[in-house]
C-alpha atoms as a PDB file:
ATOM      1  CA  UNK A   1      26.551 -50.482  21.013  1.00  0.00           C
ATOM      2  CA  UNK A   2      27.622 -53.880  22.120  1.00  0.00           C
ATOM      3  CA  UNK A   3      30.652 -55.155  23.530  1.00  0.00           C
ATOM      4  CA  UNK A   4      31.768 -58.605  22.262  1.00  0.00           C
ATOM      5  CA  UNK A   5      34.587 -60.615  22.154  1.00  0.00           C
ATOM      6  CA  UNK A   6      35.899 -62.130  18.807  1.00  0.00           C
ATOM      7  CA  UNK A   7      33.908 -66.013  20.224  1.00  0.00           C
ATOM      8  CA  UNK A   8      30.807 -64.312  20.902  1.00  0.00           C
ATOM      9  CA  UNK A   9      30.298 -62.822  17.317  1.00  0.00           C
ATOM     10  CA  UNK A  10      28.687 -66.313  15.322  1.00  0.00           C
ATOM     11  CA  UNK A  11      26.031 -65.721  18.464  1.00  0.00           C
ATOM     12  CA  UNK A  12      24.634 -62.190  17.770  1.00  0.00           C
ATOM     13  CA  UNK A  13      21.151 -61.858  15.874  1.00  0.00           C
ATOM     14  CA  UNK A  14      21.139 -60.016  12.756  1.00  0.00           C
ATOM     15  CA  UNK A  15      23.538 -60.292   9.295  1.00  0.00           C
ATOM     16  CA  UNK A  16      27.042 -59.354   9.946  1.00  0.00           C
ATOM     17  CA  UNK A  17      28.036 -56.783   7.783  1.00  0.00           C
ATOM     18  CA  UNK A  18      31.466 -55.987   6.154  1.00  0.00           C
ATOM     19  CA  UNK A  19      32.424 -52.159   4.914  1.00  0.00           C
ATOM     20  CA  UNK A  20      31.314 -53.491   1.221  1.00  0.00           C
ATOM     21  CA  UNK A  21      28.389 -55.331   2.133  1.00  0.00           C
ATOM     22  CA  UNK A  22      25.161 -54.036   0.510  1.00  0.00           C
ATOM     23  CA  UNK A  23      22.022 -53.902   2.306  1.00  0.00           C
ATOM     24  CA  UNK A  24      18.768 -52.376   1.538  1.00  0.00           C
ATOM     25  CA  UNK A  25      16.913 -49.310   3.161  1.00  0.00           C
ATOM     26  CA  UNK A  26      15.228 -46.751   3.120  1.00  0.00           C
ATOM     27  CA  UNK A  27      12.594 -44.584   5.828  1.00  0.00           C
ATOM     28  CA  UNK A  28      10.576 -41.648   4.756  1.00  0.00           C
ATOM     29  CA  UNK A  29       7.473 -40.418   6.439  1.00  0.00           C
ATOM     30  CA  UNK A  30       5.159 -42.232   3.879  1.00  0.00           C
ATOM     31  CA  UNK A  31       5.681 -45.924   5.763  1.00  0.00           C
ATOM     32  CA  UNK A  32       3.705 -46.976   8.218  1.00  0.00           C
ATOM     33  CA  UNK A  33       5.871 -47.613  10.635  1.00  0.00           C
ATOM     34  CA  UNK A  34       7.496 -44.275  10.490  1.00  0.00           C
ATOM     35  CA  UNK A  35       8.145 -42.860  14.006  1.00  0.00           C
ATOM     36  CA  UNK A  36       7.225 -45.752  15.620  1.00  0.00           C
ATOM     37  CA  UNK A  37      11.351 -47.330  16.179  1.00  0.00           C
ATOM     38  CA  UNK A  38      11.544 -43.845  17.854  1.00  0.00           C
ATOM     39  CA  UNK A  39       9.012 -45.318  21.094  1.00  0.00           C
ATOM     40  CA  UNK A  40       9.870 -47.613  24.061  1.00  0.00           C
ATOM     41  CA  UNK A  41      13.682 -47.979  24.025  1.00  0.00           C
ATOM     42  CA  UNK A  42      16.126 -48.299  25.920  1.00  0.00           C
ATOM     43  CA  UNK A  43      18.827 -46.137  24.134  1.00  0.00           C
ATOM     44  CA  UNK A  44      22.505 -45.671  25.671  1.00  0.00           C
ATOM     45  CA  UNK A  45      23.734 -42.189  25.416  1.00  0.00           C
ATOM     46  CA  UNK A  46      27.644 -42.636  25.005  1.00  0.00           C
ATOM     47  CA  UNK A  47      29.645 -39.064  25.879  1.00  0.00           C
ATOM     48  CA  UNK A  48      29.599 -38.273  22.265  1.00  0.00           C
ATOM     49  CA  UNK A  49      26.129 -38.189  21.965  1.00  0.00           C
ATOM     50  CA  UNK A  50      25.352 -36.012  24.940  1.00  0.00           C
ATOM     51  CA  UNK A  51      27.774 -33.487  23.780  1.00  0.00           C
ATOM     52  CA  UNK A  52      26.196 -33.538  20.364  1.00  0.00           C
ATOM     53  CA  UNK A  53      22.051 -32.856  22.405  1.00  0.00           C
ATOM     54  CA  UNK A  54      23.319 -30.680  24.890  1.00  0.00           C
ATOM     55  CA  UNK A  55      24.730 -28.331  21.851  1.00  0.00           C
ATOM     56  CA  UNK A  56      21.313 -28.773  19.780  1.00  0.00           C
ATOM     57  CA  UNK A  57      19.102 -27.948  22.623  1.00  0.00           C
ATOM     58  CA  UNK A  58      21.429 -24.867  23.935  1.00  0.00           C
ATOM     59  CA  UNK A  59      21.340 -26.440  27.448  1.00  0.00           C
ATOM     60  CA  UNK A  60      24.306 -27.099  29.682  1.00  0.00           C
ATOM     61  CA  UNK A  61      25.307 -31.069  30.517  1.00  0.00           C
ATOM     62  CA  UNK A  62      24.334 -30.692  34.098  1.00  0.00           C
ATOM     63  CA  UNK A  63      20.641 -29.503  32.696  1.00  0.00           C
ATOM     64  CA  UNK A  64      20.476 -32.346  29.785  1.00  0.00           C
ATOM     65  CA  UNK A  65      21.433 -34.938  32.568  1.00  0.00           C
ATOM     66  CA  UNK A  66      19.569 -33.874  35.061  1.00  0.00           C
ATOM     67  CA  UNK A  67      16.622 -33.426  32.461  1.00  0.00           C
ATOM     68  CA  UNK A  68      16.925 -36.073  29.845  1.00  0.00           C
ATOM     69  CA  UNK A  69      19.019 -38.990  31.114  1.00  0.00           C
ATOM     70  CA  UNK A  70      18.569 -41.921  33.372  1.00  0.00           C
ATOM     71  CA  UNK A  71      21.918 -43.412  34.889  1.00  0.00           C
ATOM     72  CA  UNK A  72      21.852 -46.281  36.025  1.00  0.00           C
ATOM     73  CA  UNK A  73      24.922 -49.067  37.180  1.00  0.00           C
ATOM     74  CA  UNK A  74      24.308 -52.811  36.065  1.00  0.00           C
ATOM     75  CA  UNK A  75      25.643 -54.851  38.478  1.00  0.00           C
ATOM     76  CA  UNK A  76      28.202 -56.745  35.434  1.00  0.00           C
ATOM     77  CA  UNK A  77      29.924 -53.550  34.907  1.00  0.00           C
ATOM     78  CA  UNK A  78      31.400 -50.391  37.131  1.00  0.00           C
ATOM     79  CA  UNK A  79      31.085 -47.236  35.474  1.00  0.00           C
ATOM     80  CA  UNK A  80      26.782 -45.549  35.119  1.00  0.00           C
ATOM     81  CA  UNK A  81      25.394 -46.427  31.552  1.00  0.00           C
ATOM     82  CA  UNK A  82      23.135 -43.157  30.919  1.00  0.00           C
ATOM     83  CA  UNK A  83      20.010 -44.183  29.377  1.00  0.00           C
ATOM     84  CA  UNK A  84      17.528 -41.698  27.168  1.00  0.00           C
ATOM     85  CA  UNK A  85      14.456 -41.004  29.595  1.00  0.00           C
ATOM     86  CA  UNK A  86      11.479 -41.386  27.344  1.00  0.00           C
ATOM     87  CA  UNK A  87       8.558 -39.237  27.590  1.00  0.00           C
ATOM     88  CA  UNK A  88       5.350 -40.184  30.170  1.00  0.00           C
ATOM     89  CA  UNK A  89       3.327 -41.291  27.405  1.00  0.00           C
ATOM     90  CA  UNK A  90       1.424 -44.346  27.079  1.00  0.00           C
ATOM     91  CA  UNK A  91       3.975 -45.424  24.088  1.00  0.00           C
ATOM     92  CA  UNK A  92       7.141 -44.221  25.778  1.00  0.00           C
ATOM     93  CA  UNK A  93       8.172 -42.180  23.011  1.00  0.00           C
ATOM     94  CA  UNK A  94      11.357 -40.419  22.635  1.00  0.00           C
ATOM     95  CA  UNK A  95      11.129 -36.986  23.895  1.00  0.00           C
ATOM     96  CA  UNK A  96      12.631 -35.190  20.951  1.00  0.00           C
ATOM     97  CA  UNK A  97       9.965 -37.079  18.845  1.00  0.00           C
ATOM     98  CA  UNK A  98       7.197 -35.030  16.956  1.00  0.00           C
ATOM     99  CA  UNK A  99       4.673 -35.943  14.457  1.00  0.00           C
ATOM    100  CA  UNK A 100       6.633 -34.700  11.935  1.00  0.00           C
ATOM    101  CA  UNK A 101       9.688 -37.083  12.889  1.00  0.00           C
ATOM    102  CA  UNK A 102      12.936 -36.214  15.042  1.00  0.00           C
ATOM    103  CA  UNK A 103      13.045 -32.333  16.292  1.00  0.00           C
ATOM    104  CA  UNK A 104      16.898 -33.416  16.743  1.00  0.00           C
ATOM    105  CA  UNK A 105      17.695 -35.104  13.746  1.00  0.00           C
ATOM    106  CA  UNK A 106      20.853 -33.043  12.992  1.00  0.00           C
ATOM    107  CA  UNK A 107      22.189 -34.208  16.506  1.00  0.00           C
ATOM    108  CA  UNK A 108      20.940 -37.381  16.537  1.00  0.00           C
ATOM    109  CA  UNK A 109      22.460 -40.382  18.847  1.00  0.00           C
ATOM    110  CA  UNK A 110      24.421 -42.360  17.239  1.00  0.00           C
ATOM    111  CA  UNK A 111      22.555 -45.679  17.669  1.00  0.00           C
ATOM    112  CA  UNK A 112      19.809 -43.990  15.341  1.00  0.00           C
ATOM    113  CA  UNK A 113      22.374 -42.745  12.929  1.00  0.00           C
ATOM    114  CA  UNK A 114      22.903 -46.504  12.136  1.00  0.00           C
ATOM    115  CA  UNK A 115      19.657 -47.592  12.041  1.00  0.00           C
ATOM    116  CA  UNK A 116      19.058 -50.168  10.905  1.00  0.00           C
ATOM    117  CA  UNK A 117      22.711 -50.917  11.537  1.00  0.00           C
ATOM    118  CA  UNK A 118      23.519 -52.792  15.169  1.00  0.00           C
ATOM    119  CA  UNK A 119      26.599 -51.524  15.850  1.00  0.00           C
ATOM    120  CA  UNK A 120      29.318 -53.634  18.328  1.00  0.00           C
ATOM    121  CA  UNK A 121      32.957 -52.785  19.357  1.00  0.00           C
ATOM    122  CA  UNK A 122      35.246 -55.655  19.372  1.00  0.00           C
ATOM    123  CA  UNK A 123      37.956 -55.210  22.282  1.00  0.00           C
ATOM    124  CA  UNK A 124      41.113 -56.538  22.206  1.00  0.00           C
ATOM    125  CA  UNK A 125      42.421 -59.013  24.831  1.00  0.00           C
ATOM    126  CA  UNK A 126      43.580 -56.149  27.199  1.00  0.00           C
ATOM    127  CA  UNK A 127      40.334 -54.360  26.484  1.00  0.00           C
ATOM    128  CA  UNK A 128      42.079 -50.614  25.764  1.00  0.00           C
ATOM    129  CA  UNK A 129      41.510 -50.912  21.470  1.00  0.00           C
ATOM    130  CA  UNK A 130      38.534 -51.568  19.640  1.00  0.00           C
ATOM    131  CA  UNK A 131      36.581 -52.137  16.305  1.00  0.00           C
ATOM    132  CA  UNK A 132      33.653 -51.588  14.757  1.00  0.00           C
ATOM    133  CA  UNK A 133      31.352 -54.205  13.718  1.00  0.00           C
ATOM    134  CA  UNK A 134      28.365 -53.971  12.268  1.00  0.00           C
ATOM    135  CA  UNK A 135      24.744 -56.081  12.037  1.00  0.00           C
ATOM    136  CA  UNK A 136      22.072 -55.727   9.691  1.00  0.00           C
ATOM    137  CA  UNK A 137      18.782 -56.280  12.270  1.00  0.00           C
ATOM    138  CA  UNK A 138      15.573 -53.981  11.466  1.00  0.00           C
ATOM    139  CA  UNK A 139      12.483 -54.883  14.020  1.00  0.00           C
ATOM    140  CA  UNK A 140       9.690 -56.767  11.981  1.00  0.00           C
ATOM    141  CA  UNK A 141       7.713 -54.049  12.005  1.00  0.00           C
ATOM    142  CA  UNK A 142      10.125 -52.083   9.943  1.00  0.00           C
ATOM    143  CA  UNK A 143       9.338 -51.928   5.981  1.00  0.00           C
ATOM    144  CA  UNK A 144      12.484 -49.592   5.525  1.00  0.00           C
ATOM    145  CA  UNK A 145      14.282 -52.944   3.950  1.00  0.00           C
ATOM    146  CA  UNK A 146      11.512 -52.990   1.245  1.00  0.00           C
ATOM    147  CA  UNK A 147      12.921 -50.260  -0.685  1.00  0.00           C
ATOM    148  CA  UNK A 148      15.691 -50.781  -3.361  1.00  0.00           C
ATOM    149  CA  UNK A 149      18.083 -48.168  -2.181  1.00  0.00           C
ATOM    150  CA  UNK A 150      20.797 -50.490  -1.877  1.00  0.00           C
ATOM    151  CA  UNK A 151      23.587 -48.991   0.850  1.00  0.00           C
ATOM    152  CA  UNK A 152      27.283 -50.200   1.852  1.00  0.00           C
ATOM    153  CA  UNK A 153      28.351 -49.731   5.498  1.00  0.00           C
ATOM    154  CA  UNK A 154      30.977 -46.834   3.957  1.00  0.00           C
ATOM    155  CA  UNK A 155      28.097 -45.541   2.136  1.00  0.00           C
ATOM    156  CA  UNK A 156      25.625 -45.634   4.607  1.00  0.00           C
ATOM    157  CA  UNK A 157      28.149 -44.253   7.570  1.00  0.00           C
ATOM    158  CA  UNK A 158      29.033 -41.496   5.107  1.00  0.00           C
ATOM    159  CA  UNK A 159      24.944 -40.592   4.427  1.00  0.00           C
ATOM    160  CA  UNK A 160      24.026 -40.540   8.011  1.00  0.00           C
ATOM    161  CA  UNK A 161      27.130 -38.275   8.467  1.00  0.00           C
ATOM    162  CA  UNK A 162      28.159 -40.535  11.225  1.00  0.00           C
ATOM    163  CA  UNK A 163      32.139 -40.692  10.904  1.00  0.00           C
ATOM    164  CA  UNK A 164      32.586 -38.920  13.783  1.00  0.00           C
ATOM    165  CA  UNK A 165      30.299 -40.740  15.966  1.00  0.00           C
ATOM    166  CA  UNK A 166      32.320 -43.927  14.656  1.00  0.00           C
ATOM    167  CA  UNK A 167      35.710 -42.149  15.747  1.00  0.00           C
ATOM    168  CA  UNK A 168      34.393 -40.640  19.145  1.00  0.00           C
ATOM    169  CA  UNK A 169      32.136 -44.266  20.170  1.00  0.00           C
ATOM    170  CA  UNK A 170      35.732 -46.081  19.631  1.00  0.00           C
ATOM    171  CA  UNK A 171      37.848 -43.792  21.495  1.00  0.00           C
ATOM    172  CA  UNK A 172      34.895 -44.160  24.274  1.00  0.00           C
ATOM    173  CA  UNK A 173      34.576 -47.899  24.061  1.00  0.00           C
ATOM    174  CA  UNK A 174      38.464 -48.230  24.491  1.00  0.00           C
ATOM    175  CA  UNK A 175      38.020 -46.753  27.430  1.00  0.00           C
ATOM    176  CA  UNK A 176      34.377 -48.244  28.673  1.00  0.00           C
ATOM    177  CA  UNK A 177      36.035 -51.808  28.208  1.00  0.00           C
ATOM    178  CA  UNK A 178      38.440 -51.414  31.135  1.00  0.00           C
ATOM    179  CA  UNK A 179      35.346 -50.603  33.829  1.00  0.00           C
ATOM    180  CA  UNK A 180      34.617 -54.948  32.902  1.00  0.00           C
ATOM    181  CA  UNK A 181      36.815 -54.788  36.127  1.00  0.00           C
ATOM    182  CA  UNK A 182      36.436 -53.103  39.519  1.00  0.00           C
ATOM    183  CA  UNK A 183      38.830 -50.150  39.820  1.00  0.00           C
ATOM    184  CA  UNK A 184      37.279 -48.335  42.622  1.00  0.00           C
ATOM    185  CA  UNK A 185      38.557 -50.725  45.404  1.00  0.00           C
ATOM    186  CA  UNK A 186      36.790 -49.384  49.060  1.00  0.00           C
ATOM    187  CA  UNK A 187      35.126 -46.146  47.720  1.00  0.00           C
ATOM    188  CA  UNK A 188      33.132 -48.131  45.358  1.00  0.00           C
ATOM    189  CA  UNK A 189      31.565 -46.870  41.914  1.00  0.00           C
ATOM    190  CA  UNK A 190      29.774 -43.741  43.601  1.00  0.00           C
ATOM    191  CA  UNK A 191      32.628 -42.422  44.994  1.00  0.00           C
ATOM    192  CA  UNK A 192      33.956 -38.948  44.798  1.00  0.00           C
ATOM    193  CA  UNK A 193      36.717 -41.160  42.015  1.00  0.00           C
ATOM    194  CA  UNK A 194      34.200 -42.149  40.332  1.00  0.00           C
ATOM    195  CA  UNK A 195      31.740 -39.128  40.313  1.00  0.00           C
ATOM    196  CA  UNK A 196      35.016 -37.149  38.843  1.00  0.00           C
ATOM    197  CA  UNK A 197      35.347 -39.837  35.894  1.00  0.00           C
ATOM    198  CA  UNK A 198      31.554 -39.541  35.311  1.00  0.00           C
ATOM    199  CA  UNK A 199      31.662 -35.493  35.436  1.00  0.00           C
ATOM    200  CA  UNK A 200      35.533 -35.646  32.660  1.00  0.00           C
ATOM    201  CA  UNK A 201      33.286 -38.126  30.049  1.00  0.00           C
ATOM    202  CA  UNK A 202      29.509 -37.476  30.168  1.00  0.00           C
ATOM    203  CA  UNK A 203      29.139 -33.738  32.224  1.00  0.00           C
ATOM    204  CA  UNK A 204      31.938 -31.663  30.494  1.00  0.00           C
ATOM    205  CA  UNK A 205      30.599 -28.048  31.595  1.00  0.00           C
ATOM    206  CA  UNK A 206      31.627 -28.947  35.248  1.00  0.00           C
ATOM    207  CA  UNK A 207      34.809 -30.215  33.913  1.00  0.00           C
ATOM    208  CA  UNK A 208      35.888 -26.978  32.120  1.00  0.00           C
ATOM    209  CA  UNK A 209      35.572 -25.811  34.945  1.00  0.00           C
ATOM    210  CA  UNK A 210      38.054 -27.957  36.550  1.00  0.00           C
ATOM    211  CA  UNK A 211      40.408 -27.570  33.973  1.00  0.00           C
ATOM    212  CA  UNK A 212      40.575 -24.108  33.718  1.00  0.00           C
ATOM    213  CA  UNK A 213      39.416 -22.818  37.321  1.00  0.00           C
ATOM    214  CA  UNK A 214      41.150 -25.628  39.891  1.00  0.00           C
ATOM    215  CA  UNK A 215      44.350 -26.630  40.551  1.00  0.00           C
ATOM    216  CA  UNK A 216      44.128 -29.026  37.513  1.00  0.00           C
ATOM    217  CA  UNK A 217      47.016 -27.424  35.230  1.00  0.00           C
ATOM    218  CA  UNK A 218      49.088 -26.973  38.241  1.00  0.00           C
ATOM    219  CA  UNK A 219      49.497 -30.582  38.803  1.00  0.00           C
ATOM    220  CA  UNK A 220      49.047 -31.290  35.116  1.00  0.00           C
ATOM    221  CA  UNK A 221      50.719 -30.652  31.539  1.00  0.00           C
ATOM    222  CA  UNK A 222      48.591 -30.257  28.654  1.00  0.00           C
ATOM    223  CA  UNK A 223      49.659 -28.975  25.486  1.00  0.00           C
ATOM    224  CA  UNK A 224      49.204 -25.225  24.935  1.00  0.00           C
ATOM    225  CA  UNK A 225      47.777 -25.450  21.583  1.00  0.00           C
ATOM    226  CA  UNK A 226      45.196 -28.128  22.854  1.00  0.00           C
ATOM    227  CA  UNK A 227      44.187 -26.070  25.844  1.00  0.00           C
ATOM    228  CA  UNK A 228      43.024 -23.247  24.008  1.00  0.00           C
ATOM    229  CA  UNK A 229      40.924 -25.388  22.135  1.00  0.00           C
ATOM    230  CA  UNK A 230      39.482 -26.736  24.792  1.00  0.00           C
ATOM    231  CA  UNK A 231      38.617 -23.470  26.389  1.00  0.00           C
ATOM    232  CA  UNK A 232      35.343 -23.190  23.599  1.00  0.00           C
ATOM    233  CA  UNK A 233      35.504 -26.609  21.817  1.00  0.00           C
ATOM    234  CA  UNK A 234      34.000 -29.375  23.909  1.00  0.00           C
ATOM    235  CA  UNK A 235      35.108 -32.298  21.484  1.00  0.00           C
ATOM    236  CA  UNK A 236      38.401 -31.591  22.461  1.00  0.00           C
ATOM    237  CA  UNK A 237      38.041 -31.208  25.887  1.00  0.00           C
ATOM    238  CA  UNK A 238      35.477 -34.533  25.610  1.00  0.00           C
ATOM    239  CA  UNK A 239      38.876 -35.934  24.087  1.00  0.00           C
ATOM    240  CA  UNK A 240      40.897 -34.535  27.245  1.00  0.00           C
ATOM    241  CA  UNK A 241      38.490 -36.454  29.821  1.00  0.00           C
ATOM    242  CA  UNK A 242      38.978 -39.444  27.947  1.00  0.00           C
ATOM    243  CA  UNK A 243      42.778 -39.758  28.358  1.00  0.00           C
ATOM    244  CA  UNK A 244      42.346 -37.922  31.543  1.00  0.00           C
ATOM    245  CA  UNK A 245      40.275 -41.100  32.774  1.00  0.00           C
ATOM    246  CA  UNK A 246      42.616 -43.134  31.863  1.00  0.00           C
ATOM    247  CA  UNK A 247      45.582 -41.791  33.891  1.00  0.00           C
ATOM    248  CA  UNK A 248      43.824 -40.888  36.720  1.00  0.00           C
ATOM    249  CA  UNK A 249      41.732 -44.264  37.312  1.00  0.00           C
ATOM    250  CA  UNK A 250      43.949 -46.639  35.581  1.00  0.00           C
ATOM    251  CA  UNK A 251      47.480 -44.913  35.548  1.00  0.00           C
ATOM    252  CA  UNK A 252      47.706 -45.222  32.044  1.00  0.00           C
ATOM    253  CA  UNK A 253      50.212 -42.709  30.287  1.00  0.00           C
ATOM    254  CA  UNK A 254      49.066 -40.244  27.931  1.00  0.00           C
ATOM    255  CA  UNK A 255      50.438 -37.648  25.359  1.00  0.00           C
ATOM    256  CA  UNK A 256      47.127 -35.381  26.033  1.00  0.00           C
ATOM    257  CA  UNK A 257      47.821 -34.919  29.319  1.00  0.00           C
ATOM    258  CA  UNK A 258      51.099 -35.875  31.615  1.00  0.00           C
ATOM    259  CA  UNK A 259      51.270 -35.692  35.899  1.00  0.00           C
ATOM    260  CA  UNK A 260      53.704 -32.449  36.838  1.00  0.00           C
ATOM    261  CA  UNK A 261      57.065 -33.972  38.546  1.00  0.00           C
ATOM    262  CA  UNK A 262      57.398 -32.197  41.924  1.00  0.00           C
END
């Protein structure tokens, strides 16, 4: 997933695609190249998608992180990116990659859901709303296009069963886009701030645990009907840290979840 602004989009590689744009695809184990976009990436995990391959493995977040992620802070940004570790092979494959193709398929990142599909977020000028766009770019290796299945983005987004990973990447990228600027001030982006952020977006087993077990509710209002959810349903609660985030790094108001008055 990219982040662009509306000059920057005549620069990206690949064909733009529109909603009703039809492309061709179509990857089955008989190509050649099957299995082989699944070695030496560098694939961004956004909160969505950990929550998805925490669930499939049966693992907690502290254990997938701790296991299966690198995160690491570019210097043009201030909040971690959390990168797939691939395995120790000599190809760097993906390490839920089997001969037989994806072990996680059901629960599959996002950014292979849309495979062959690029997918960007176009922010706004203050950087809190975005929107989907989306670029047709296979590698050269990839003989997927050869086929005849001819796909629309709604089509293709509806196949891959990827609507939600559409809804949850925007809410995310809404919220990614404001880190383009240093909120941290002295404590810096590995503070105890920031760790707190991290833990409410990416580690959300630790921050149940701070809802529900800390003095969280006492100096904060959430909806009754929401926090029940949240007890058992981590998309809601993933939807809590979001807004959470929000208030507590940027101030920003929020329905979800309002500061007591003392």
């Amino acid at each position: 997933m990219k982040f662009v602004e509306l000059g920057d989009l005549d620069n990206l590689p690949g064909k733009r695609l529109g909603n009703d744009d039809v492309f061709c695809f179509r990857c089955h184990a008989g190509r050649s190249c099957f299995n082989r976009c699944c070695r030496n990436l560098n694939l961004f995990l956004y909160p969505y998608d950990v929550l998805r391959l925490k669930h499939a493995l049966g693992i907690s977040s502290d254990r997938f992180l701790e296991r299966y992620v690198d995160v690491v802070l570019r210097p043009d940004n201030f909040f971690p990116e959390v990168l797939l570790k691939m395995s120790d092979d000599t190809q760097k494959s993906c390490p839920f990659l089997s001969a037989a193709g994806c072990t996680v398929y059901a629960d599959r990142p996002g950014t292979c859901r849309s495979f062959p599909v690029e997918q960007g977020l176009r922010l706004d000028a203050d950087g809190r709303h975005g929107k989907h766009i989306n670029f047709f770019r296979p590698p050269e290796f990839c003989e997927g296009p050869q086929s005849r299945t001819r796909w629309t983005m709604r089509s293709w987004i509806r196949d891959q069963q990827a609507q939600t990973y559409q809804r949850m990447t925007i809410r995310w990228g809404a919220l990614k886009g404001l880190f383009a600027q240093d909120p941290w001030g002295v404590q810096g982006p590995t503070g105890a701030k920031a760790k707190m952020a991290f833990m409410a977006t990416y580690n959300l087993d630790p921050f149940r645990e701070f809802v529900f077990h800390s003095t969280f509710l006492d100096r904060y209002r959430v909806p009754l009907k929401s926090l029940k959810k949240m007890q058992s349903d981590d998309v809601a609660l993933l939807q809590l840290g979001l807004e959470w985030v929000k208030g507590f790094v940027w101030g920003m108001p929020s329905k979800m979840v309002r500061p007591r008055r003392f």
